[in-house]
Structures are given as C-alpha cells and as structure tokens.
N, C-alpha and C. Protein backbone atom coordinates (compact mmCIF):
# COMPACT_ATOMS: atom_id res chain seq x y z
N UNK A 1 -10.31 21.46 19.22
CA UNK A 1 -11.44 22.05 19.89
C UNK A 1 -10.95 23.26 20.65
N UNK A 2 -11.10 24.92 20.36
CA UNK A 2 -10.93 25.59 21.00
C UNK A 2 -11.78 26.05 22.31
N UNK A 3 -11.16 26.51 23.15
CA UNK A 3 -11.86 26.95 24.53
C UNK A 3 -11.64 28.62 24.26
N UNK A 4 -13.19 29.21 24.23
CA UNK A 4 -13.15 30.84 24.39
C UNK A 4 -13.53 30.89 25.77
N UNK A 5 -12.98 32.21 26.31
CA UNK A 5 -13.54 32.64 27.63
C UNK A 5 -14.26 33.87 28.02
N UNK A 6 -15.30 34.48 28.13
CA UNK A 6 -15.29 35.82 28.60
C UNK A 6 -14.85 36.09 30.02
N UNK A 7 -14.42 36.91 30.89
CA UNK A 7 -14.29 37.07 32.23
C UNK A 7 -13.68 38.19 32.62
N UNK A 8 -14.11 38.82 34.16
CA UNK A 8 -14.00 40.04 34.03
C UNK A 8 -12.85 40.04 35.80
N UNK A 9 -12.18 40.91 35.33
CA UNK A 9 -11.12 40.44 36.23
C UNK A 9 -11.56 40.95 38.03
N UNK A 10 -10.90 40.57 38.34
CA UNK A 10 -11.34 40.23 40.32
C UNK A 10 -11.44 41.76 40.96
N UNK A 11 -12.99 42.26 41.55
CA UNK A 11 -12.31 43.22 41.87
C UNK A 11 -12.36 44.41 41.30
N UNK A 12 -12.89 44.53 39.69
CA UNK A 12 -13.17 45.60 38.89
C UNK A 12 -12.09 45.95 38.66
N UNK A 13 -10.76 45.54 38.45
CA UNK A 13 -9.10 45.38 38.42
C UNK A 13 -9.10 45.79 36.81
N UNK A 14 -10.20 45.88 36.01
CA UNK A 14 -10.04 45.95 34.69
C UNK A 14 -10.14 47.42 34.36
N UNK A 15 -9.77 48.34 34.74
CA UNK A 15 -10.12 50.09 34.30
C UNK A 15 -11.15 50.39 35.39
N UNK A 16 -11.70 50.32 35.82
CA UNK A 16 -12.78 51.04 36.89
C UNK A 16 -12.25 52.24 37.70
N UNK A 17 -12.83 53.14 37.97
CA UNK A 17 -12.55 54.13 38.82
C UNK A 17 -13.01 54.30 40.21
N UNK A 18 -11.73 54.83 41.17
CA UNK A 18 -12.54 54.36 42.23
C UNK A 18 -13.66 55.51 42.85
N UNK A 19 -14.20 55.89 42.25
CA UNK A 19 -15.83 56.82 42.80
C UNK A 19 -16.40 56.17 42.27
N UNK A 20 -16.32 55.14 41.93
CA UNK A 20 -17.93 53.76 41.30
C UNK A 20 -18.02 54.13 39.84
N UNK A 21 -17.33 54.95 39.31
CA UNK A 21 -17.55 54.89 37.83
C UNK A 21 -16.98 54.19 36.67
N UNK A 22 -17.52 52.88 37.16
CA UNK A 22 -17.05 51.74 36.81
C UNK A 22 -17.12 51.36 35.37
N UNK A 23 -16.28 51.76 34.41
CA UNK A 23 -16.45 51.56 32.71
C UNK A 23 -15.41 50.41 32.35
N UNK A 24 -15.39 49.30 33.34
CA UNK A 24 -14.79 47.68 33.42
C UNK A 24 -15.80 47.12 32.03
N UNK A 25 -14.55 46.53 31.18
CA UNK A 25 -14.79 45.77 30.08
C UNK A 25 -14.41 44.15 30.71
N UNK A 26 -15.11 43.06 30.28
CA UNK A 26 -14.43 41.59 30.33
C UNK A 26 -13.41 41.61 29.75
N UNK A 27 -12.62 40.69 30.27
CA UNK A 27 -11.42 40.59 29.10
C UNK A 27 -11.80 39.39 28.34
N UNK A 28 -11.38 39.36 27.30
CA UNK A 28 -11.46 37.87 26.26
C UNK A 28 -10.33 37.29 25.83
N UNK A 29 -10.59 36.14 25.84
CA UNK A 29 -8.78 35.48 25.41
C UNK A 29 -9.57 34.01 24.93
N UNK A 30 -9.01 33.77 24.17
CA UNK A 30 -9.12 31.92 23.50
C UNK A 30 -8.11 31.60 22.62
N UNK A 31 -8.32 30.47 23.01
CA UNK A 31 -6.92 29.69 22.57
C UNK A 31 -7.36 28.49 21.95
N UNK A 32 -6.94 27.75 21.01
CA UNK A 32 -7.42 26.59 19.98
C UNK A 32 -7.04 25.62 20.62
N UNK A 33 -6.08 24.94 21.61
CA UNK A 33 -6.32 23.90 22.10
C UNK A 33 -6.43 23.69 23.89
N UNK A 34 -7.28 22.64 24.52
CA UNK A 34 -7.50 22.70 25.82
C UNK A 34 -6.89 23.00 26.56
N UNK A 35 -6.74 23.48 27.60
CA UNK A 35 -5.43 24.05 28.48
C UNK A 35 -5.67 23.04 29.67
N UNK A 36 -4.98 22.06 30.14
CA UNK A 36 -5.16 21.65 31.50
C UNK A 36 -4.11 21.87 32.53
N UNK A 37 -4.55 21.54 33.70
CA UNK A 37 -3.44 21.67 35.07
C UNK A 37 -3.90 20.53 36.03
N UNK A 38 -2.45 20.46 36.96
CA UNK A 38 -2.45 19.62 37.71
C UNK A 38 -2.53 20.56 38.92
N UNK A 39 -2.93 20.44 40.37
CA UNK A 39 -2.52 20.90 41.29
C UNK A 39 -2.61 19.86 42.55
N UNK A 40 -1.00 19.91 43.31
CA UNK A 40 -1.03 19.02 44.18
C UNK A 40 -0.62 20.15 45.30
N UNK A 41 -1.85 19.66 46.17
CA UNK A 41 -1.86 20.46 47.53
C UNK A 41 -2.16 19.60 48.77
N UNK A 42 -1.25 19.83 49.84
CA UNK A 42 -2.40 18.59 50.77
C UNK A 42 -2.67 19.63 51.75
N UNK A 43 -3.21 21.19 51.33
CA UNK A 43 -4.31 21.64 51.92
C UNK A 43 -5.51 21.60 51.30
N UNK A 44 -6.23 21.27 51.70
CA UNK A 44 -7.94 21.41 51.26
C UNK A 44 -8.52 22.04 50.71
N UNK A 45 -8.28 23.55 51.54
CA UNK A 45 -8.53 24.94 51.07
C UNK A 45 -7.74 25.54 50.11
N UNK A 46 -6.15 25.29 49.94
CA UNK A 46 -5.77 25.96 49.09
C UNK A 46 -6.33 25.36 47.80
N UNK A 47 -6.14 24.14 47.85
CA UNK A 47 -6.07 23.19 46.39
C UNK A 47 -7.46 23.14 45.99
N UNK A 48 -8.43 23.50 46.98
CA UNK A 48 -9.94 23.84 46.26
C UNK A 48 -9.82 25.43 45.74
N UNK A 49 -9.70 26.64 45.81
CA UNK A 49 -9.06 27.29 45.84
C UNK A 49 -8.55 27.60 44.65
N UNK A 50 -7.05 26.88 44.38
CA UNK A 50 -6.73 27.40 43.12
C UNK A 50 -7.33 26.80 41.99
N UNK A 51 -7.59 25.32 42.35
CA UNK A 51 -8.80 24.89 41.25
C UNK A 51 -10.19 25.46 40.55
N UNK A 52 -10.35 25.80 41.82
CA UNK A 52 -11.19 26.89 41.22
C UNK A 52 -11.05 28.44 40.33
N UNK A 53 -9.90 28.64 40.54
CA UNK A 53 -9.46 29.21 39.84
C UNK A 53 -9.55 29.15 38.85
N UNK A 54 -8.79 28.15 38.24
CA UNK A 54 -8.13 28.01 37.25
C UNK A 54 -9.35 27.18 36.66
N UNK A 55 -10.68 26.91 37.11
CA UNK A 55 -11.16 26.49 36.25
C UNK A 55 -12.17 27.80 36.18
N UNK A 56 -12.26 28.53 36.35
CA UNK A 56 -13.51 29.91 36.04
C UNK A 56 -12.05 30.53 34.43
N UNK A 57 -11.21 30.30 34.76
CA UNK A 57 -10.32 30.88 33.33
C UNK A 57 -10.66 29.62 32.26
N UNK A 58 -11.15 28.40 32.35
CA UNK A 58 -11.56 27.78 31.31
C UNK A 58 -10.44 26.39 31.38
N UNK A 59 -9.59 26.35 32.53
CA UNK A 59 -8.53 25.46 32.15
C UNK A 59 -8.92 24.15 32.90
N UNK A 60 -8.89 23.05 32.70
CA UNK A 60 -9.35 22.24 32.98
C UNK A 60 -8.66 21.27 33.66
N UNK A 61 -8.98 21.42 34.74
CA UNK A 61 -8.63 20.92 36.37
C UNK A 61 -8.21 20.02 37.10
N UNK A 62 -6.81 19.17 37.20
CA UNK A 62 -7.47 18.13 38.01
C UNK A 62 -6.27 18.15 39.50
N UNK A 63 -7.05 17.77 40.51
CA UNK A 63 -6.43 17.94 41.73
C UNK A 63 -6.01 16.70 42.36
N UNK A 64 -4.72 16.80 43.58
CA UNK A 64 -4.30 15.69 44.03
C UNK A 64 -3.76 15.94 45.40
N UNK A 65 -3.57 15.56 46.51
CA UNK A 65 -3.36 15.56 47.51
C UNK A 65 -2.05 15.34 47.79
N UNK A 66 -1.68 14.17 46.62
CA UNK A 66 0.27 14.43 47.67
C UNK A 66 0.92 13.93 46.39
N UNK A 67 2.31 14.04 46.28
CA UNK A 67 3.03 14.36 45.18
C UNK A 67 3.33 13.08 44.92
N UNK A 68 2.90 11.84 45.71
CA UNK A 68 3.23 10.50 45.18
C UNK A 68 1.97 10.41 44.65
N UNK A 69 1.13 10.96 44.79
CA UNK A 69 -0.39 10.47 43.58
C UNK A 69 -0.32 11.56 42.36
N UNK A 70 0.29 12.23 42.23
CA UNK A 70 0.66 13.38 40.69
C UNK A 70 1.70 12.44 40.27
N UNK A 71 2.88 11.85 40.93
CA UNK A 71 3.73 11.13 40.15
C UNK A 71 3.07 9.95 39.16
N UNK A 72 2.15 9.10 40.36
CA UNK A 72 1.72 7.68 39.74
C UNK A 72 0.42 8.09 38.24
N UNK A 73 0.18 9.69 38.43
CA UNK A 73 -0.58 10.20 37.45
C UNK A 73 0.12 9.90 36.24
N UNK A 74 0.96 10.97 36.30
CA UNK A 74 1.95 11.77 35.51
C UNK A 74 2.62 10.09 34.49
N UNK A 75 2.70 9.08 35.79
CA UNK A 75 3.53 7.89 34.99
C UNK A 75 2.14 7.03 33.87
N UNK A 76 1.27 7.13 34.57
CA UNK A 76 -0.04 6.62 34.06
C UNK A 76 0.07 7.27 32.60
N UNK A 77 0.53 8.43 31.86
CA UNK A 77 0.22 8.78 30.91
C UNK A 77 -0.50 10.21 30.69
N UNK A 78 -1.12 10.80 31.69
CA UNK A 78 -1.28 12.44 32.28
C UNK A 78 -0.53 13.05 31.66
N UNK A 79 -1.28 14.18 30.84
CA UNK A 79 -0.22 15.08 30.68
C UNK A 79 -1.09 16.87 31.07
N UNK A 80 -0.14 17.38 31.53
CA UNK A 80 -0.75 18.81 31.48
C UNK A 80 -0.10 20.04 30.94
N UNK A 81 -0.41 21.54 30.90
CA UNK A 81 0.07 22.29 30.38
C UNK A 81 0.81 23.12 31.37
N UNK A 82 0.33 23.30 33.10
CA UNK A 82 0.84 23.37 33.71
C UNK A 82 0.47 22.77 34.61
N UNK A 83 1.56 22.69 35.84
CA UNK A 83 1.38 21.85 37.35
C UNK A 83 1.64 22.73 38.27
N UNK A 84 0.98 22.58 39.13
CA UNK A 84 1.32 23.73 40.46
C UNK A 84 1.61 22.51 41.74
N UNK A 85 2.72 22.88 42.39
CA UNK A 85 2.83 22.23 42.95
C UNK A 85 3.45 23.09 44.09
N UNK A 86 2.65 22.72 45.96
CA UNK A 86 3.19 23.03 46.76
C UNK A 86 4.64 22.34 47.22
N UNK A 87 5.87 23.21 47.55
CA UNK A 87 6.92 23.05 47.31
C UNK A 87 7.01 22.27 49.18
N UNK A 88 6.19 22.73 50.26
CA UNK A 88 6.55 21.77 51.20
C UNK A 88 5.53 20.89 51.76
N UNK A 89 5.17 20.14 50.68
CA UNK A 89 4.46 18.68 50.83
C UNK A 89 5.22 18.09 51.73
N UNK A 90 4.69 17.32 52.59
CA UNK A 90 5.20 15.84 53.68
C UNK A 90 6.19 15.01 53.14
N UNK A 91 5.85 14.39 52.25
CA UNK A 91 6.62 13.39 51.66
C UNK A 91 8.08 13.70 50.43
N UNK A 92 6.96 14.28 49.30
CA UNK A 92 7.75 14.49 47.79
C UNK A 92 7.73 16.03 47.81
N UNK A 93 8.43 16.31 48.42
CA UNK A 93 8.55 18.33 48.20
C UNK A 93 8.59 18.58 46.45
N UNK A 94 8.51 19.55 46.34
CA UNK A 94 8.80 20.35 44.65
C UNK A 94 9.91 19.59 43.80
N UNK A 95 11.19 19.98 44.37
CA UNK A 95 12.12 19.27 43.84
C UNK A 95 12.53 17.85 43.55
N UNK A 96 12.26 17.43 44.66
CA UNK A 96 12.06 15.67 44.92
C UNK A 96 11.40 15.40 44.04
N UNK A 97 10.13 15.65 43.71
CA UNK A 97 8.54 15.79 42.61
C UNK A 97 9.17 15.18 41.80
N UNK A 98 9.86 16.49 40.92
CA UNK A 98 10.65 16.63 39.84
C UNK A 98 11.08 15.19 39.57
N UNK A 99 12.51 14.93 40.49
CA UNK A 99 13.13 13.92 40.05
C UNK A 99 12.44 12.88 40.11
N UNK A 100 11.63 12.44 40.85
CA UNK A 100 10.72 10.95 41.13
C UNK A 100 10.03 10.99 39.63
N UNK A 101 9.76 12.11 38.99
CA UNK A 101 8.77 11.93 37.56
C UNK A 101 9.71 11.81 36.66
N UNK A 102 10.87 12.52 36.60
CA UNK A 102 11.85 12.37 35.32
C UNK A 102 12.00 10.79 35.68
N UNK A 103 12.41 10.17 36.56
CA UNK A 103 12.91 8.98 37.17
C UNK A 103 12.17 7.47 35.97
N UNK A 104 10.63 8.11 36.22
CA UNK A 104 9.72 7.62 36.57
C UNK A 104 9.13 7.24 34.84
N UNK A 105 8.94 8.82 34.13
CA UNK A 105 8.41 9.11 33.28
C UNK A 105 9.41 8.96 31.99
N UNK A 106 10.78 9.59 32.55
CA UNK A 106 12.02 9.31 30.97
C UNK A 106 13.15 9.08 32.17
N UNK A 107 12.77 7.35 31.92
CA UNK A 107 14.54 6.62 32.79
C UNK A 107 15.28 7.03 31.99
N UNK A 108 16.30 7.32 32.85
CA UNK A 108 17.74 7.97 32.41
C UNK A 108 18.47 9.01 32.40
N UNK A 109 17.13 10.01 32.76
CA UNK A 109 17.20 11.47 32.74
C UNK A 109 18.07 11.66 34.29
N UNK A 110 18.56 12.52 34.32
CA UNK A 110 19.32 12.73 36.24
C UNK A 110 18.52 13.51 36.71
C-alpha cells in the first residue's frame, strides 16, 4: 500500500520571493511502503509537536513518554522506520535506550 503526499513546505521555503511574489510549488514525494515512527519525549509539547509533524508528511505516528514504555513496545514486536528519541530522558537516556532494546529485543548483542 503506497502513501502519496502533496505538501508545501513551511513558510513558502519552496522558491517564493520575498516581495510576495510567491510562485511556491508543493512538493510531492511517495513512497510504496508505510513509513512509521516512534517518538519518545517526556515533554508534552515537544512530543505533540514533532508528531505532528511527522504526521502532516504522511508518516505514521506513534508517541511515548519514557524510554521504558518504547522499550516494552519495541520488545512487544513494534517495529518502525525511524525513532526519535530525546537523549536526556529521566530514566533510559538515548544510549542506555539502545542497549536495554538490543538487550531486550536480540539477547546477546553487547
């Protein structure tokens, strides 16, 4: 199932001139299979934020609050195309992340 997108970048960022003579095209991009992401934020605002983002580009979204609930995801069988992850979470920082999922997801890995 491919996902097409039209969308026009932030800002008139696409060719526009700045005396308002604005000759901004959308850009188009599609891709043949779903694109998803993870984002673990335990701000509110950011992690609403980039979700939103990333879902007006067509990619399909899912959010988490702290890096021990992306792990118990991730072990559940989750998979995504990318993960964003704030690197100074409370508990499981970026790196820590990492290893708790390799740990977690392929025992054996260091």
């Amino acid at each position: 199932m491919g996902a097409e997108v039209d969308h026009v970048s932030p800002m008139g960022m696409s060719g526009g001139s700045a005396e308002g003579n604005d000759k901004s095209e959308g850009l188009r991009f599609s891709c043949k299979n779903k694109l998803t992401a993870l984002v673990v934020d335990n701000g509110g605002v950011c992690r609403a934020i980039q979700t939103a983002l990333l879902r007006s580009y067509g990619v399909e979204t899912e959010a988490v609050e702290a890096g021990e609930a992306a792990v118990e995801l991730i072990a559940s069988g989750a998979t995504f195309n990318l993960i964003i992850i704030e690197m100074l979470l409370p508990v499981l920082n970026g790196p820590e992340w990492r290893r708790h999922v390799m740990v977690r997801v392929f025992p054996g890995t260091p």
